[in-house]
N, C-alpha and C. Protein backbone atom coordinates (compact mmCIF):
# COMPACT_ATOMS: atom_id res chain seq x y z
N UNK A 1 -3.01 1.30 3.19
CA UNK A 1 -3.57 2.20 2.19
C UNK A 1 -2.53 2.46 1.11
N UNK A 2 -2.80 2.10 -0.07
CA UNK A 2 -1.94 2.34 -1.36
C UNK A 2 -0.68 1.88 -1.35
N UNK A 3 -0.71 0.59 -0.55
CA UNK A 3 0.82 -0.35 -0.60
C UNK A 3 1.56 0.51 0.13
N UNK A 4 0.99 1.49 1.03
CA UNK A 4 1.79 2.30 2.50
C UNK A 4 1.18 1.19 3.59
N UNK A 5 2.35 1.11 4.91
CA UNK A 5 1.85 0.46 5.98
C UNK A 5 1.26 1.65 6.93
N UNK A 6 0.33 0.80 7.87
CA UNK A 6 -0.23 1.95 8.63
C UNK A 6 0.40 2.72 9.55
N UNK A 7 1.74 2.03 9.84
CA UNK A 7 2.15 2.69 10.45
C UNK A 7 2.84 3.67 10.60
N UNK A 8 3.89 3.90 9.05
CA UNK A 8 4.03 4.58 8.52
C UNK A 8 3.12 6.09 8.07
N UNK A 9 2.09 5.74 8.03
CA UNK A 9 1.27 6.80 8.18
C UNK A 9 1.14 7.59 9.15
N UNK A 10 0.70 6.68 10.28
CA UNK A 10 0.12 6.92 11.85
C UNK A 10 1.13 7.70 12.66
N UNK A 11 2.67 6.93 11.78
CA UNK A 11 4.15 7.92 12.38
C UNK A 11 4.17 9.86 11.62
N UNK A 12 3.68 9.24 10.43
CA UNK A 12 3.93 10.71 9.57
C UNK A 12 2.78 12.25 10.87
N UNK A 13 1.87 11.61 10.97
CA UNK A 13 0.69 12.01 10.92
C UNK A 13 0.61 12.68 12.60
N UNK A 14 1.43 11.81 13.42
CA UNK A 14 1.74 12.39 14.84
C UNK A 14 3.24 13.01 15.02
N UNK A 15 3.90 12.55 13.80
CA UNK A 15 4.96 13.41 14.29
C UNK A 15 6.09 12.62 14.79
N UNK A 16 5.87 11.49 15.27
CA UNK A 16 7.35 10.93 15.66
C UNK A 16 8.34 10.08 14.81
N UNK A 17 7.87 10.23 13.69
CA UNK A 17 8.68 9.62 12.36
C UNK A 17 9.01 10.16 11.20
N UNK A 18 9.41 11.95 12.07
CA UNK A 18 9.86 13.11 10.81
C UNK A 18 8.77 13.48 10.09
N UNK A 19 9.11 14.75 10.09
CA UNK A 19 8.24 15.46 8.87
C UNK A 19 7.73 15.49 7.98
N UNK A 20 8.54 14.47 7.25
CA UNK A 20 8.43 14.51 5.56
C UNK A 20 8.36 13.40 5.18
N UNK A 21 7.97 12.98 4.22
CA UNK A 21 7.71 11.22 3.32
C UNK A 21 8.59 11.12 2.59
N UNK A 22 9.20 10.17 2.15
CA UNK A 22 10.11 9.64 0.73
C UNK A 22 9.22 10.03 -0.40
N UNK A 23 10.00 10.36 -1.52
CA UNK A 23 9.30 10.51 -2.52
C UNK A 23 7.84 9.17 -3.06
N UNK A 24 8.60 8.09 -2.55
CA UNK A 24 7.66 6.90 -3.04
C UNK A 24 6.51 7.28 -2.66
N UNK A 25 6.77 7.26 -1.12
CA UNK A 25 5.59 7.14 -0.51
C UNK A 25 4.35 8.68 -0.38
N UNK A 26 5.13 9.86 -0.81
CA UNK A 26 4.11 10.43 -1.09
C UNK A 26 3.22 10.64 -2.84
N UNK A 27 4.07 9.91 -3.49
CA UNK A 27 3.74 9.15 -4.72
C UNK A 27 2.79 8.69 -4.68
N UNK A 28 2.65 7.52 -3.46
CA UNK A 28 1.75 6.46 -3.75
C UNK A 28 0.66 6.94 -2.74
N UNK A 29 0.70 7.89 -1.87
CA UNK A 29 -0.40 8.25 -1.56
C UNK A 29 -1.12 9.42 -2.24
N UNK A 30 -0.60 10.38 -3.25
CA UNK A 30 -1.13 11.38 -3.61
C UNK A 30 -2.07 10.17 -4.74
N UNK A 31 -1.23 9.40 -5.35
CA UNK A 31 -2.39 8.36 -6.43
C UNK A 31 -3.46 7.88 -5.74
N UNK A 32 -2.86 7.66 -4.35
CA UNK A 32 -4.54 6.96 -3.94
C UNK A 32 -5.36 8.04 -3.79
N UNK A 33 -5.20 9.35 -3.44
CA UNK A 33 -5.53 10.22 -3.13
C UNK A 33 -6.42 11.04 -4.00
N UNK A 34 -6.27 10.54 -5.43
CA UNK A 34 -6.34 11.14 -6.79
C UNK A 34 -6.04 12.67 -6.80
N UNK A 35 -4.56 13.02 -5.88
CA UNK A 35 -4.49 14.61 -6.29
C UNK A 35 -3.21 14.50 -6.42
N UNK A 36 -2.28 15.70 -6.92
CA UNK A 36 -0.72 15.68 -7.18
C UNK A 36 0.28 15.52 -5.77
N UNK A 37 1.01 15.48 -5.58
CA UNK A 37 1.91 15.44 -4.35
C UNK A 37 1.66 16.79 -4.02
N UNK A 38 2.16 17.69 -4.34
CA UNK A 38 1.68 19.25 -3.88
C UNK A 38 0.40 19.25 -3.41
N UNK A 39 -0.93 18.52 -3.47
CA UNK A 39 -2.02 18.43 -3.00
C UNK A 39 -2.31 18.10 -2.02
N UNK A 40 -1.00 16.70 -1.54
CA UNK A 40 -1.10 16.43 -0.05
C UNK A 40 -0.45 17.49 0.87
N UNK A 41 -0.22 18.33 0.85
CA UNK A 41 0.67 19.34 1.31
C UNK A 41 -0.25 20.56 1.59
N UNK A 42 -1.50 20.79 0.53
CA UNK A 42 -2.43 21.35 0.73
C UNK A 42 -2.29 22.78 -0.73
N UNK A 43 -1.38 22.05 -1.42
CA UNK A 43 -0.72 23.34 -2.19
C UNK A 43 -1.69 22.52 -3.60
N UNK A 44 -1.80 23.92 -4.41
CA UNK A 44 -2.82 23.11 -5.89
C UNK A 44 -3.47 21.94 -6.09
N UNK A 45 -4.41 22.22 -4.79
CA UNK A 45 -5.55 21.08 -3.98
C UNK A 45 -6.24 20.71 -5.83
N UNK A 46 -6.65 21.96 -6.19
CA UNK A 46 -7.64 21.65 -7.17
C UNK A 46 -7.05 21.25 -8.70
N UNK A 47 -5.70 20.95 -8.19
CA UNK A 47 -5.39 20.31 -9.52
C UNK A 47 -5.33 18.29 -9.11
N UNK A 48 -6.27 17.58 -9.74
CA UNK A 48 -6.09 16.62 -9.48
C UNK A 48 -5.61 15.88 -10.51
N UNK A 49 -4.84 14.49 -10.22
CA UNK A 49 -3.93 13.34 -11.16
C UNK A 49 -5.28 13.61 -12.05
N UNK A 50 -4.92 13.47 -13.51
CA UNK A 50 -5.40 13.05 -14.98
C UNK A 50 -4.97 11.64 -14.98
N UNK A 51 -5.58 10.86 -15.09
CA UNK A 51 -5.39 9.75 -15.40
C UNK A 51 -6.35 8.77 -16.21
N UNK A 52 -5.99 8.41 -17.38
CA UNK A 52 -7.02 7.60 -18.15
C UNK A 52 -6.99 6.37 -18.40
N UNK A 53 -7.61 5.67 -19.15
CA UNK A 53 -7.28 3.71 -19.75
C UNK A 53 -7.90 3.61 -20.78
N UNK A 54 -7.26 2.40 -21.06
CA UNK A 54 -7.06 1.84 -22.72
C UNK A 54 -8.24 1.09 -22.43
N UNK A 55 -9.04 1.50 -23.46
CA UNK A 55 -10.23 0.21 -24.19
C UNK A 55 -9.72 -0.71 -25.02
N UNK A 56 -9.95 -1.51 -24.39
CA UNK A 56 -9.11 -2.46 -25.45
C UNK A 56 -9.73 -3.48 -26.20
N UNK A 57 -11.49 -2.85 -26.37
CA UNK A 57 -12.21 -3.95 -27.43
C UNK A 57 -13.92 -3.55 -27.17
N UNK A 58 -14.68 -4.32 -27.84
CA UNK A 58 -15.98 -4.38 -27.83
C UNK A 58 -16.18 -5.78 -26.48
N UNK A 59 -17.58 -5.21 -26.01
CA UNK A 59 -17.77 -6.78 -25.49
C UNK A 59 -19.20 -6.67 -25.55
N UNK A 60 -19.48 -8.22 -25.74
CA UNK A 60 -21.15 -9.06 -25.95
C UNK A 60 -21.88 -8.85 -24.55
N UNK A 61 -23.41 -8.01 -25.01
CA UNK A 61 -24.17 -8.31 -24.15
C UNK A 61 -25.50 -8.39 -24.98
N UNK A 62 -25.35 -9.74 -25.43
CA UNK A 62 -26.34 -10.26 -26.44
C UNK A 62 -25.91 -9.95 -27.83
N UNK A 63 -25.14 -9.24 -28.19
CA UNK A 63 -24.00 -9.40 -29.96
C UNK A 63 -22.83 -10.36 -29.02
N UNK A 64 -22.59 -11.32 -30.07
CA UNK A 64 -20.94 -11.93 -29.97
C UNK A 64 -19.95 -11.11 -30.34
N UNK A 65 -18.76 -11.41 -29.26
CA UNK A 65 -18.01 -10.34 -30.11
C UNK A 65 -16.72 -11.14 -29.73
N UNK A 66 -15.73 -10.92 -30.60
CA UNK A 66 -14.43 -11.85 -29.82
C UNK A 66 -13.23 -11.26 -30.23
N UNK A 67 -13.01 -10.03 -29.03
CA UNK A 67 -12.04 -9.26 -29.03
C UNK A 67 -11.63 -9.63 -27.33
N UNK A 68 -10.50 -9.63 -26.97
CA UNK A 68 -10.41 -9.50 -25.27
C UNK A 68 -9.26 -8.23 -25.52
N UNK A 69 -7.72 -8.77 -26.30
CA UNK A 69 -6.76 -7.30 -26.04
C UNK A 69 -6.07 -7.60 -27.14
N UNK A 70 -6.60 -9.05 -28.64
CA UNK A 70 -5.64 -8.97 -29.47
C UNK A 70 -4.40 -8.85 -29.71
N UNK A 71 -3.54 -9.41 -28.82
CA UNK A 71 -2.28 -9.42 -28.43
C UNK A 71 -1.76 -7.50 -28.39
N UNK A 72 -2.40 -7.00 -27.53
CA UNK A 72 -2.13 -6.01 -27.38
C UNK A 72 -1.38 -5.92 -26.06
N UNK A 73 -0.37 -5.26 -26.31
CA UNK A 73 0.24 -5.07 -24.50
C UNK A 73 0.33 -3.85 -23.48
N UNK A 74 0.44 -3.59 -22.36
CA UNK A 74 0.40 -2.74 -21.50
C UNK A 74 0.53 -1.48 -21.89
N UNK A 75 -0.28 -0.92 -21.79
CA UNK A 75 -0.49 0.53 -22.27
C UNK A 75 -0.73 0.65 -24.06
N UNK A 76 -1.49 0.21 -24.41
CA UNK A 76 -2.18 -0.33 -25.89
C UNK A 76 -3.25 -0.32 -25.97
N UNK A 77 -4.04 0.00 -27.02
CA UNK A 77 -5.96 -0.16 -26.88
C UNK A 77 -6.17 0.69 -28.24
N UNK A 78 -7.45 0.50 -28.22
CA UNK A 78 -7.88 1.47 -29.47
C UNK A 78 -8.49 2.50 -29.14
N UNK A 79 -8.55 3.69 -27.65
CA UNK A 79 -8.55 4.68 -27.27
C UNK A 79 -8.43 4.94 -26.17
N UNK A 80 -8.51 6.10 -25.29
CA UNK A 80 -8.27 5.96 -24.07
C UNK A 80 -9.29 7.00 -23.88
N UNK A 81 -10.12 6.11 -22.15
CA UNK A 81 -11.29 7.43 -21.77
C UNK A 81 -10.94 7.55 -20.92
N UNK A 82 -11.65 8.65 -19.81
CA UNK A 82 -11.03 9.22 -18.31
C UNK A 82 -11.37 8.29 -17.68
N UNK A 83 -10.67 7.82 -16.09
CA UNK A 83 -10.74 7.54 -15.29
C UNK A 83 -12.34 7.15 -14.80
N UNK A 84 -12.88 6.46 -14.24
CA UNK A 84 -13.89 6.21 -13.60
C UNK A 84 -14.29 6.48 -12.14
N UNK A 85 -14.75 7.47 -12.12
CA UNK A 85 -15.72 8.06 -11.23
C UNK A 85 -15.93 7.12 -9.82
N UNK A 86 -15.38 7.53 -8.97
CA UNK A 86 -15.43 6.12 -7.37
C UNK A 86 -14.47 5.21 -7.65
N UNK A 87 -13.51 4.78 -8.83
CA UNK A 87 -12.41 3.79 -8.26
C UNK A 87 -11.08 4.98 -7.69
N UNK A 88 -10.83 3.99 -6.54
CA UNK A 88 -9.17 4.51 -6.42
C UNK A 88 -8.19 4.22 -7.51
N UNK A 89 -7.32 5.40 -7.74
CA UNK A 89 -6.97 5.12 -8.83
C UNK A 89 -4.94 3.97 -8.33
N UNK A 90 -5.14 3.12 -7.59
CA UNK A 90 -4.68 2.23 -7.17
C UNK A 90 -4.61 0.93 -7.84
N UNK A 91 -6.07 0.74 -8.65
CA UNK A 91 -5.64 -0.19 -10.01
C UNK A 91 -5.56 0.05 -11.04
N UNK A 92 -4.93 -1.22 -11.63
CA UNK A 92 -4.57 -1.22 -13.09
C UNK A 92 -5.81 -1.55 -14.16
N UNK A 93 -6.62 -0.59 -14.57
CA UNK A 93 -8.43 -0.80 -15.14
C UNK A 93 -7.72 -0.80 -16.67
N UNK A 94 -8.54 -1.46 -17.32
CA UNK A 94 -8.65 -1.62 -18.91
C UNK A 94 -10.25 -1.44 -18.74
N UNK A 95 -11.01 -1.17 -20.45
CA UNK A 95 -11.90 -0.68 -20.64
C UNK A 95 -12.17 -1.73 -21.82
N UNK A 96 -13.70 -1.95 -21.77
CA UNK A 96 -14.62 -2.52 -22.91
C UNK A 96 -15.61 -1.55 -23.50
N UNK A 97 -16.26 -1.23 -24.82
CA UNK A 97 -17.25 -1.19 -24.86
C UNK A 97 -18.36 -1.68 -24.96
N UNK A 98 -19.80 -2.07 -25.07
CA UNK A 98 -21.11 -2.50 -24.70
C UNK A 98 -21.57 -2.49 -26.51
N UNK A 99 -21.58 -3.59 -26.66
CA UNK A 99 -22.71 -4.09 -27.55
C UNK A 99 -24.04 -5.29 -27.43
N UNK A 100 -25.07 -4.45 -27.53
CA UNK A 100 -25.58 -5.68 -27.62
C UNK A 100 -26.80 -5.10 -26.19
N UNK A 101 -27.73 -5.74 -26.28
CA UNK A 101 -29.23 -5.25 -24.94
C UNK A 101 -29.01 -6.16 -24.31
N UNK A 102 -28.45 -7.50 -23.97
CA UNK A 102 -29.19 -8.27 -22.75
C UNK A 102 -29.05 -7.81 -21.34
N UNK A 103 -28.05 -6.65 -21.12
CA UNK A 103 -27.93 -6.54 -19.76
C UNK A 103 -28.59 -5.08 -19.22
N UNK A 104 -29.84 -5.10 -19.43
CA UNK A 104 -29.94 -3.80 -18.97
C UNK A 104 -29.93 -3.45 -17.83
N UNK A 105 -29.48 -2.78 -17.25
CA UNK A 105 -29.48 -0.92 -17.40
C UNK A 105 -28.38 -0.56 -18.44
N UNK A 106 -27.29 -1.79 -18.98
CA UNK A 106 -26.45 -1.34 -19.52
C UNK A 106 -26.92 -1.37 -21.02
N UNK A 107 -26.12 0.10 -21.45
CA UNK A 107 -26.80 0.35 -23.37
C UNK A 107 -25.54 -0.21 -24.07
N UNK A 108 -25.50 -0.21 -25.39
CA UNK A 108 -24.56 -0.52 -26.48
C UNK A 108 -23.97 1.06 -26.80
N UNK A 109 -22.99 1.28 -26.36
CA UNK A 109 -21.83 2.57 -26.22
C UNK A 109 -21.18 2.44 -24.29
N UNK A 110 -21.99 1.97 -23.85
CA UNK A 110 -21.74 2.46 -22.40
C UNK A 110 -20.06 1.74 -21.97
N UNK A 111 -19.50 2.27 -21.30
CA UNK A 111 -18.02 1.50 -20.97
C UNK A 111 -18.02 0.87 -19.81
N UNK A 112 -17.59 -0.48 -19.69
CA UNK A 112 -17.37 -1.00 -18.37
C UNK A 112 -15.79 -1.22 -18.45
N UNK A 113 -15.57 -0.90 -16.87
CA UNK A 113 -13.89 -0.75 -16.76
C UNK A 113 -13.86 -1.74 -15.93
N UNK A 114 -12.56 -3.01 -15.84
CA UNK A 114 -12.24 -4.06 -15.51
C UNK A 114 -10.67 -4.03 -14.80
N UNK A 115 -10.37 -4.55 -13.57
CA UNK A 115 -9.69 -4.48 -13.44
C UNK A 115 -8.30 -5.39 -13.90
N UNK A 116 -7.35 -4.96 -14.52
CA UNK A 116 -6.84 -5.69 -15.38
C UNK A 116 -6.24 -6.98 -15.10
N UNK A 117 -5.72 -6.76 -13.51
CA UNK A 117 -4.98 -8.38 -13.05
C UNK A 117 -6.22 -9.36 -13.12
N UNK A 118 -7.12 -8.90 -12.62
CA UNK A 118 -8.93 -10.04 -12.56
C UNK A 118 -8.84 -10.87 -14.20
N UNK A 119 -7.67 -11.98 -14.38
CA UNK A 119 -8.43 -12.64 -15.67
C UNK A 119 -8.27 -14.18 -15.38
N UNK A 120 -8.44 -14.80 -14.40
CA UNK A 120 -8.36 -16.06 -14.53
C UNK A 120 -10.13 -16.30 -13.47
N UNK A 121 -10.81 -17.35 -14.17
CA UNK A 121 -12.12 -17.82 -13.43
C UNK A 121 -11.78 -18.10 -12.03
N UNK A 122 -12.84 -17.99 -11.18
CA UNK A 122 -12.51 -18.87 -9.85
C UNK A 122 -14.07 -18.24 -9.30
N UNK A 123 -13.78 -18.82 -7.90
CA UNK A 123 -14.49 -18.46 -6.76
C UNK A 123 -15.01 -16.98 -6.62
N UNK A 124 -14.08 -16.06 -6.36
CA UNK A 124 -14.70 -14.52 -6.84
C UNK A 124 -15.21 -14.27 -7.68
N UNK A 125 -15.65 -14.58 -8.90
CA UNK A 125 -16.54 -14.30 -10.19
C UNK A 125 -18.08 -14.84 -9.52
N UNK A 126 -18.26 -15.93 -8.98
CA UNK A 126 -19.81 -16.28 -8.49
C UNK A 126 -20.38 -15.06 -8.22
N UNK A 127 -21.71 -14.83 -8.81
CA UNK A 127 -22.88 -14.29 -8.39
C UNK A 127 -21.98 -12.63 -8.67
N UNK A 128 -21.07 -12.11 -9.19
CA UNK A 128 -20.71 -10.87 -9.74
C UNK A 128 -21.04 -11.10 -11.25
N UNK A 129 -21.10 -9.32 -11.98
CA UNK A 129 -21.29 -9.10 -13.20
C UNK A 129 -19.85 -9.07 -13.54
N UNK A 130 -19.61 -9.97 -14.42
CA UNK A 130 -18.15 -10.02 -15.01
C UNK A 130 -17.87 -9.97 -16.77
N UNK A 131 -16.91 -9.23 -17.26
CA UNK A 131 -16.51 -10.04 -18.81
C UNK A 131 -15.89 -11.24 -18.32
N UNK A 132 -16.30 -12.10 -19.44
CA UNK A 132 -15.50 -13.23 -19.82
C UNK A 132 -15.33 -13.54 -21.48
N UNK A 133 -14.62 -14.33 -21.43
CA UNK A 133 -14.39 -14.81 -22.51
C UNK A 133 -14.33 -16.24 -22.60
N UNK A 134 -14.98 -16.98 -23.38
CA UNK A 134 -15.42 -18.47 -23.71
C UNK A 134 -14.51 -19.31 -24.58
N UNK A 135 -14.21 -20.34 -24.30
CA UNK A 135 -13.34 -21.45 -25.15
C UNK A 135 -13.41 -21.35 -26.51
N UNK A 136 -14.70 -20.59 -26.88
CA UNK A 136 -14.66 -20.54 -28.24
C UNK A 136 -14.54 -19.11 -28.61
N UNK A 137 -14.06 -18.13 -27.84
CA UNK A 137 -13.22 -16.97 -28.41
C UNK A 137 -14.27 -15.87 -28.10
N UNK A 138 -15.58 -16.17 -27.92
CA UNK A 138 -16.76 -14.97 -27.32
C UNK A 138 -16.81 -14.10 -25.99
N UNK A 139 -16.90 -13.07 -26.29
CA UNK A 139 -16.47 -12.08 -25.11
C UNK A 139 -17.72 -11.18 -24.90
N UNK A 140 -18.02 -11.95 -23.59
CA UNK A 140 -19.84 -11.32 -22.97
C UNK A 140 -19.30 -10.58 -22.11
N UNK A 141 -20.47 -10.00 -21.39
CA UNK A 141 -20.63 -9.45 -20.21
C UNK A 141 -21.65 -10.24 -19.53
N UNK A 142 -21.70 -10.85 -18.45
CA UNK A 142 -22.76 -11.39 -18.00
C UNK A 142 -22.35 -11.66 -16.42
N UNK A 143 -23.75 -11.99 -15.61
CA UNK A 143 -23.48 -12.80 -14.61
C UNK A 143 -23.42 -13.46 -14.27
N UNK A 144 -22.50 -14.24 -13.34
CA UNK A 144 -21.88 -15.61 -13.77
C UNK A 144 -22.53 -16.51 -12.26
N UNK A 145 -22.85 -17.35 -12.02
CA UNK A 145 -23.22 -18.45 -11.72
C UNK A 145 -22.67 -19.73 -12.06
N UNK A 146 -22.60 -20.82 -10.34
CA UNK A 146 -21.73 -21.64 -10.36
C UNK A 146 -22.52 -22.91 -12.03
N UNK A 147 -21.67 -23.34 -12.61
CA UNK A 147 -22.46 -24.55 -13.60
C UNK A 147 -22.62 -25.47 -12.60
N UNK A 148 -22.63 -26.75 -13.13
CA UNK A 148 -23.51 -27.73 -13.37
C UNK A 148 -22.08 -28.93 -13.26
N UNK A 149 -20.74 -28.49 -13.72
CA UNK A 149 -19.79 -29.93 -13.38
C UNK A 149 -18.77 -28.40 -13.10
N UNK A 150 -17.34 -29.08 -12.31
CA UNK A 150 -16.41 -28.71 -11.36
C UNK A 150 -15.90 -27.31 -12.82
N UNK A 151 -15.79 -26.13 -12.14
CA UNK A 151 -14.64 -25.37 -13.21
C UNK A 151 -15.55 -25.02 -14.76
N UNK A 152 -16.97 -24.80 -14.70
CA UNK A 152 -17.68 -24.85 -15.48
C UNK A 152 -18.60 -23.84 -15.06
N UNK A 153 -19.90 -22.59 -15.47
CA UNK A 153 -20.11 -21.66 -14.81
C UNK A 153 -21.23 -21.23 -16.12
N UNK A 154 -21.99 -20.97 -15.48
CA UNK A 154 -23.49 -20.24 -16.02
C UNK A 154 -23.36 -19.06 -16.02
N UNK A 155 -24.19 -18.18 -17.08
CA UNK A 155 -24.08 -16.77 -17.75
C UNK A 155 -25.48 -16.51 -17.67
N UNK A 156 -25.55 -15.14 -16.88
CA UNK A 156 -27.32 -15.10 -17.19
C UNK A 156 -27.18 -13.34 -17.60
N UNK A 157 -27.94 -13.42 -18.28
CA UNK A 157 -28.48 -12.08 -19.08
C UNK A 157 -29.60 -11.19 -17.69
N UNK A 158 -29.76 -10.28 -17.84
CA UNK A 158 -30.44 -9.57 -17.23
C UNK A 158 -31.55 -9.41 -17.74
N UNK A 159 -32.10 -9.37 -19.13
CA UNK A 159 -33.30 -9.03 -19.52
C UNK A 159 -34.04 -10.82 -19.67
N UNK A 160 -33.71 -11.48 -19.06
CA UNK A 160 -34.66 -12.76 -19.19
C UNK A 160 -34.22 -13.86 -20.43
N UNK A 161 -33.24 -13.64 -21.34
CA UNK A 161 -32.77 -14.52 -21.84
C UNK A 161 -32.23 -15.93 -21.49
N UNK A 162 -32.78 -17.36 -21.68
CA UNK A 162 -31.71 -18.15 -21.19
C UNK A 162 -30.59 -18.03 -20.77
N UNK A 163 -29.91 -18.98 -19.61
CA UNK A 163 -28.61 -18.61 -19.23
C UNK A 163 -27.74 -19.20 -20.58
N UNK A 164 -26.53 -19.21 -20.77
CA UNK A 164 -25.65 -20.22 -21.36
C UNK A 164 -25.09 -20.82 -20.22
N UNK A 165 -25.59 -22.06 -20.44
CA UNK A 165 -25.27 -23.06 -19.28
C UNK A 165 -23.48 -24.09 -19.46
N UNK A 166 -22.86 -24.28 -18.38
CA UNK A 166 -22.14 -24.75 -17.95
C UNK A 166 -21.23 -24.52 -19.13
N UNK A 167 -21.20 -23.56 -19.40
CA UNK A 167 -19.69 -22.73 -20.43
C UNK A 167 -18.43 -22.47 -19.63
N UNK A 168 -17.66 -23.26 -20.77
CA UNK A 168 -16.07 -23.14 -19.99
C UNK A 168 -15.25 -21.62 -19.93
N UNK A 169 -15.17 -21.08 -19.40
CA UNK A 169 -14.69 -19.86 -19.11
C UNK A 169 -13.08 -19.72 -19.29
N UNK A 170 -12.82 -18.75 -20.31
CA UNK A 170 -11.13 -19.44 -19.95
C UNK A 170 -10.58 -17.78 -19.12
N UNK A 171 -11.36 -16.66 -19.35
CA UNK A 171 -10.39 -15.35 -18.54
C UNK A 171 -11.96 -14.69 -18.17
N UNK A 172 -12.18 -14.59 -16.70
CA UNK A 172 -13.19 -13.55 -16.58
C UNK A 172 -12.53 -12.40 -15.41
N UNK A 173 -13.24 -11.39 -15.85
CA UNK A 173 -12.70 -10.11 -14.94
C UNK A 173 -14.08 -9.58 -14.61
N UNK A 174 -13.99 -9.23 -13.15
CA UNK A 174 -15.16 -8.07 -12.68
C UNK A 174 -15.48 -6.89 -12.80
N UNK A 175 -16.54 -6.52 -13.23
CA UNK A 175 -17.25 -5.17 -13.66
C UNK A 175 -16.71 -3.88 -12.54
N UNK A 176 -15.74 -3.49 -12.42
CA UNK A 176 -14.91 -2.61 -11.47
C UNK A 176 -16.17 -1.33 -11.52
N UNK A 177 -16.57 -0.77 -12.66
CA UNK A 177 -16.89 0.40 -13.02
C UNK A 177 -18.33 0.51 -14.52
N UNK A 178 -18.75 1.11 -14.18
CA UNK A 178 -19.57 1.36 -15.62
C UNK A 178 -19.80 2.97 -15.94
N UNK A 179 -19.38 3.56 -17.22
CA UNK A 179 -19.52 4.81 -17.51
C UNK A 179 -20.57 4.53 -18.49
N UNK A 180 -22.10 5.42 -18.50
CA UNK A 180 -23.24 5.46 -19.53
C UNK A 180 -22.49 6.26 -20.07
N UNK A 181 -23.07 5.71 -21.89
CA UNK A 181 -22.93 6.77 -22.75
C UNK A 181 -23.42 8.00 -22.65
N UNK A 182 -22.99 8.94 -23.06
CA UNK A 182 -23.37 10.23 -22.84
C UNK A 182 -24.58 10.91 -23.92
C-alpha cells in the first residue's frame, strides 16, 4: 500500500516494530490516505491533503484537437482543478478538457484525468476508454480496439460514428477519472 511493504505495516499496527513510523513512511501513507500526517494519528481528521492537477490541453471527442502537453513540463498546464473524486491520490494524474459529442455521457467542458506515466500504446489500452494521440498530431478520446495489422488499433466513438480504423497511435493514456461540468 503506497510503496509501504506489508509488513511494515502489519509490524506498526501490532506493535512489535515500535511505535512510531519514519517520517517517509507516514508521508506516504497519510497521501494514500488523502489526510495530513496528524490525521493518521487521529489528530485534524477533518483536515484533508488539498491536492490538485494541471490540465494540460483540450482533447477530441469528435472536434480535432492537437494539443497533448506542448512541451510543457512537470508541474505546467494551463490551470489546475481539484483532485478527482475515488482516485488514490498515489498517482501522478494530468487533466484534459472535452470537446466535441462523440462520446457520450461525456459533454464538451467535462474533465477527464489521465494518469500521467500511461503514454506509450500496448496491450492495456484494448477495449479501455483512453486519450490518444495520432501520427498526425490529433488528440481524441476514444475506445480503443485491437486494428487490423500488428501495433495498429481502432477508435470507436460512443454515439455510433465510424470507428477510425487501424490508426497508428503514437501516446495513449487511460481515462483514470471523469469530472462533469458543473
Amino acid at each position: 500500500m503506497a510503496g509501504v511493504s506489508e509488513g511494515t505495516i502489519r509490524k506498526y499496527l501490532t506493535g512489535t516494530g515500535g511505535k512510531t513510523l519514519n517520517a517517509i513512511t507516514e508521508k506516504k501513507l497519510a497521501t494514500a490516505a488523502g489526510v495530513t500526517v496528524s490525521g493518521l494519528y487521529g489528530e485534524d481528521y477533518d483536515s484533508p491533503i488539498v491536492k490538485d492537477v494541471w490540465v494540460k490541453g483540450i482533447v477530441g471527442a469528435g472536434a480535432k484537437v492537437t494539443l497533448w502537453d506542448s512541451g510543457m513540463g512537470e508541474g505546467e498546464g494551463y490551470s489546475r482543478v481539484p483532485w478527482p473524486p475515488g482516485v488514490p491520490m498515489t498517482e501522478d494524474l494530468i487533466a484534459f478538457e472535452i470537446r466535441g459529442d462523440s462520446m457520450p455521457p461525456y459533454e464538451p467542458g467535462d474533465l477527464v484525468y489521465l494518469e500521467e506515466s500511461d503514454a506509450l500504446p500496448g496491450p492495456e489500452i484494448i477495449n479501455k476508454v483512453c486519450v490518444v494521440e495520432l501520427e498526425n498530431g490529433d488528440l481524441l478520446i476514444k475506445k480503443v480496439r485491437r486494428g487490423y495489422a500488428p501495433g495498429r488499433y481502432n477508435l470507436h466513438s460512443f454515439d455510433g460514428r465510424p470507428p477510425i480504423e487501424d490508426a497508428h497511435v503514437v501516446k495513449a493514456a487511460r481515462v483514470r477519472a471523469v469530472v462533469l461540468k458543473q
